[in-house]
Protein backbone atom coordinates (compact mmCIF):
# COMPACT_ATOMS: atom_id res chain seq x y z
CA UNK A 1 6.49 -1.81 -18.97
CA UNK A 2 4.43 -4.64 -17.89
CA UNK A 3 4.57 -6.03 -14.82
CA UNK A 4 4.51 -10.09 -13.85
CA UNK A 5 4.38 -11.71 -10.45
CA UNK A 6 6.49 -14.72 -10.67
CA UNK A 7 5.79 -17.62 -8.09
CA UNK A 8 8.58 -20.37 -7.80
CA UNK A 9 8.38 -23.02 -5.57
CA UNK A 10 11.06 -26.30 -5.52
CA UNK A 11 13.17 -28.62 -3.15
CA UNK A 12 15.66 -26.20 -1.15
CA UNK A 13 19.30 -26.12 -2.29
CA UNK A 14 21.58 -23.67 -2.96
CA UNK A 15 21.50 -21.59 -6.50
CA UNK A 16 17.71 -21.46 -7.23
CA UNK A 17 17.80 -17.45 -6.85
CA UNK A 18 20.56 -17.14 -9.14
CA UNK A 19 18.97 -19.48 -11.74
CA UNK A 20 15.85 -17.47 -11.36
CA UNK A 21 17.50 -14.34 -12.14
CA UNK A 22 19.66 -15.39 -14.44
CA UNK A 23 16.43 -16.56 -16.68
CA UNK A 24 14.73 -13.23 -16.20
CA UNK A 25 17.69 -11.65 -17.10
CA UNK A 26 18.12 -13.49 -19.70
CA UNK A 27 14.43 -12.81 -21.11
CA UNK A 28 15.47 -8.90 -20.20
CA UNK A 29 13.06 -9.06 -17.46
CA UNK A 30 13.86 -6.23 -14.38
CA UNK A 31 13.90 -7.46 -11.07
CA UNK A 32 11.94 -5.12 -9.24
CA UNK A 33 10.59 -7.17 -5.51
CA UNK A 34 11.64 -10.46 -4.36
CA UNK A 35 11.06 -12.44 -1.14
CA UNK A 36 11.60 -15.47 -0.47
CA UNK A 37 12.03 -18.14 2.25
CA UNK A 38 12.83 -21.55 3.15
CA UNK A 39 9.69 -23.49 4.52
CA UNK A 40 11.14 -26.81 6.20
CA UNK A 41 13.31 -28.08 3.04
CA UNK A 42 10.58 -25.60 0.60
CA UNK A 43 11.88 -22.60 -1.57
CA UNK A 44 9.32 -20.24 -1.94
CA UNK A 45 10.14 -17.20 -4.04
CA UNK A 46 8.04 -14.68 -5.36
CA UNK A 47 9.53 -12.06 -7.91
CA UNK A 48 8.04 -8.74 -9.10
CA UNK A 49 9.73 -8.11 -12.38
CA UNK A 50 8.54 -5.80 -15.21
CA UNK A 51 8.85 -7.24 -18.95
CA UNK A 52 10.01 -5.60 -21.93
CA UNK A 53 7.69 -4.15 -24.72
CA UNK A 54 6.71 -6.78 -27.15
CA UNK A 55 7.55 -9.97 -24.85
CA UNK A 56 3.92 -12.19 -23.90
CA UNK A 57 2.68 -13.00 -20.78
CA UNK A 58 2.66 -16.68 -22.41
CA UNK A 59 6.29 -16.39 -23.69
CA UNK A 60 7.91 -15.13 -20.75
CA UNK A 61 5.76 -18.33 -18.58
CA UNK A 62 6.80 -20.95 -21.28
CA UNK A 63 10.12 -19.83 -20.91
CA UNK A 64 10.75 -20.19 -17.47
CA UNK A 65 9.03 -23.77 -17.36
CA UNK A 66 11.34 -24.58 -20.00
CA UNK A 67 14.00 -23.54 -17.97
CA UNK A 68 13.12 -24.33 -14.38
CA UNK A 69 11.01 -26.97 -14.68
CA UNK A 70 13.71 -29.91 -15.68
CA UNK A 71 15.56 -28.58 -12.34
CA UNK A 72 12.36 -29.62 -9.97
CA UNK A 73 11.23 -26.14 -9.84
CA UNK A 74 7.51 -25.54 -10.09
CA UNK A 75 6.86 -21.86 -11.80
CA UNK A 76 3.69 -19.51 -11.79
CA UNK A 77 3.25 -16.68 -13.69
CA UNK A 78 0.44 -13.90 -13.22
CA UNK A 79 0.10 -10.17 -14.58
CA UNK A 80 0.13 -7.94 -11.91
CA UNK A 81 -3.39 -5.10 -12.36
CA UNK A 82 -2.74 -1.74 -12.65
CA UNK A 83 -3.50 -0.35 -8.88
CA UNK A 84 -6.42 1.65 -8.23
CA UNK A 85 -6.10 4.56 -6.88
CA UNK A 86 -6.94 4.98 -3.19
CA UNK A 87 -6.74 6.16 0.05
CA UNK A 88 -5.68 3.79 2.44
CA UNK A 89 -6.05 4.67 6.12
CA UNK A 90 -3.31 5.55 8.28
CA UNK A 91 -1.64 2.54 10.69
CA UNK A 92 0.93 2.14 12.77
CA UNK A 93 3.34 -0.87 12.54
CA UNK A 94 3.30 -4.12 15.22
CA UNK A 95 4.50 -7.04 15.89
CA UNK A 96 1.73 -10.07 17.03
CA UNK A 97 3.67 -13.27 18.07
CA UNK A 98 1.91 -16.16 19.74
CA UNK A 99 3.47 -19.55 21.66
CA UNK A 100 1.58 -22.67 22.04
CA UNK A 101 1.14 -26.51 21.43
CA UNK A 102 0.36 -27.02 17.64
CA UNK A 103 -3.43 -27.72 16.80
CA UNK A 104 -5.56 -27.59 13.96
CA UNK A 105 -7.04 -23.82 13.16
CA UNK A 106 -4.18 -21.24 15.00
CA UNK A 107 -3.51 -19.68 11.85
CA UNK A 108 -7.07 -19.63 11.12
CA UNK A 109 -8.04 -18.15 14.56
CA UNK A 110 -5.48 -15.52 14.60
CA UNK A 111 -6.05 -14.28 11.08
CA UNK A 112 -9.69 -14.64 11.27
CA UNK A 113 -9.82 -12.01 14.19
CA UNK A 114 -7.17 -9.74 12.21
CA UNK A 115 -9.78 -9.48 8.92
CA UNK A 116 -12.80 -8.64 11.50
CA UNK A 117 -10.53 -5.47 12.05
CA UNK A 118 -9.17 -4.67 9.27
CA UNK A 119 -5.78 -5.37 9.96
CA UNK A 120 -3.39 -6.34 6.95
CA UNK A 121 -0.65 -8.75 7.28
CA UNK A 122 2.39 -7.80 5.98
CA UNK A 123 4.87 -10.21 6.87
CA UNK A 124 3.86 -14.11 8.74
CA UNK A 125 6.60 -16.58 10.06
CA UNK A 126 4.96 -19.23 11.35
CA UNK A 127 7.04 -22.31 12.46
CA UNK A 128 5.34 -25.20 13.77
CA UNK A 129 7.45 -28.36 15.01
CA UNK A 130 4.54 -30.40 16.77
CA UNK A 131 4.08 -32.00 19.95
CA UNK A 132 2.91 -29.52 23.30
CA UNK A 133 6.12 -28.05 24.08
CA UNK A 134 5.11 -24.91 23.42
CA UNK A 135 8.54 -23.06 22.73
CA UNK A 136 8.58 -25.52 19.62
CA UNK A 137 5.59 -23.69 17.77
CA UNK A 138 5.48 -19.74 17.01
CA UNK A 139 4.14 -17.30 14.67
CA UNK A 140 5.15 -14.00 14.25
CA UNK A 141 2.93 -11.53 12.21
CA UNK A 142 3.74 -8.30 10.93
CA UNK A 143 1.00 -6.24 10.98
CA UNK A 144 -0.36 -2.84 9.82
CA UNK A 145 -3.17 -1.51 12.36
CA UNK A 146 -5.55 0.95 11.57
CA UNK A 147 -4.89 4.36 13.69
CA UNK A 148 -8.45 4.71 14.01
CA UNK A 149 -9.97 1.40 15.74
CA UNK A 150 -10.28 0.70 18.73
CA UNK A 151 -6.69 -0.54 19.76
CA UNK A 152 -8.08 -1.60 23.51
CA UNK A 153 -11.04 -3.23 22.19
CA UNK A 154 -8.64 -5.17 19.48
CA UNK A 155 -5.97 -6.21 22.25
CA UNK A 156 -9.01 -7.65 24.87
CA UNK A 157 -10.02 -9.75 21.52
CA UNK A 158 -6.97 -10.45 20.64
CA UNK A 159 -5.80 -11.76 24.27
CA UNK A 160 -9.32 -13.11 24.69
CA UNK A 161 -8.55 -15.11 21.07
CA UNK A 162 -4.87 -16.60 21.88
CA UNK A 163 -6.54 -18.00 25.48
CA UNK A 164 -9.51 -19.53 23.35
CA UNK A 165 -6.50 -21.02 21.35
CA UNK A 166 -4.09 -22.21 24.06
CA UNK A 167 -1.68 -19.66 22.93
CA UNK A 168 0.57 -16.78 24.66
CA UNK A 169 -0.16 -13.84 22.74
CA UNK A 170 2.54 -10.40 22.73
CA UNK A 171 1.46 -7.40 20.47
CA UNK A 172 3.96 -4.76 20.47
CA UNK A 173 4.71 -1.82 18.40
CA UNK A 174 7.09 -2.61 16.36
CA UNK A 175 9.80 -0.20 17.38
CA UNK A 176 9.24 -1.10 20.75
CA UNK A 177 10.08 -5.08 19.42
CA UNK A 178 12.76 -4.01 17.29
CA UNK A 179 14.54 -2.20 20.09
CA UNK A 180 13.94 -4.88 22.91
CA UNK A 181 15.04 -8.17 20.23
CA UNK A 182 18.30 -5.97 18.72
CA UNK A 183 21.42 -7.86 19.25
């Protein structure tokens, strides 16, 4: 089976994951990944699903406008590539979260220094409610660091970034964060 990425985004209320599903069922489409969130009063979603033989890429994207569309719901639909075979190096999990007054280019400047070393994002909450109190603006990253870089050349950057930025930086394993944030 084929596999689509579908990408809704719509006005938050409740029900939109159920009519989502409920049209991919309805096209016999298998759920097979979903995440979404709620981004100030934004649904994002973002569903794997695998289509069944003989069902177009077109078909299955028509469909779900058709559907979704008259309820304010915006729809994307892409075909996921076959994966390459690769090797990908070993990491260890961690959690990056930084605290600061809201300004143009934190994302940027965090992220930027992340790419130089290689290290993939996995997960980003970043909530950003203006002003400088800094409690009111945080991001947290999930992040997958290489084993082999150099993790006390990374954390002088990293701390050396967030002060460049006005931010607190933390970067923890995550275990470690898990363990110390469990209710």
């Amino acid at each position: 089976m084929r596999k689509i990425i579908v990408a809704v985004l719509g006005d938050d209320r409740p029900g939109i994951v159920a009519a989502v599903s409920k049209s991919l069922f309805d096209y016999q489409c298998n759920i097979e990944d979903v995440s979404q969130t709620i981004l100030q009063t934004e649904f994002a979603g973002i569903f794997i699903v695998s289509m069944p033989p003989g069902m177009s890429h077109d078909e299955l994207r028509e469909g779900l406008e058709g559907r979704l569309s008259p309820e304010g719901l915006a729809v994307y639909v892409k075909e996921m590539r076959p994966v390459e075979s690769r090797v990908a190096p070993e990491t260890e999990p961690f959690v990056i979260t930084t605290v600061g007054p809201d300004r143009l280019g934190l994302v940027a400047g965090i992220t930027g220094l992340l790419a130089e070393y290689k290290i993939n994002i996995t997960q980003l909450k970043a909530a950003f409610r203006g002003g400088d109190d800094p409690r009111r603006n945080i991001m947290i990253y999930e992040v997958d660091i290489p084993v082999a870089i150099d993790h006390h050349a990374f954390r002088a950057a990293l701390y050396a970034r967030g002060r460049e930025l006005g931010l607190d930086v933390s970067l923890q394993h995550t275990d470690i964060f898990r363990q110390i944030h469990r209710i």
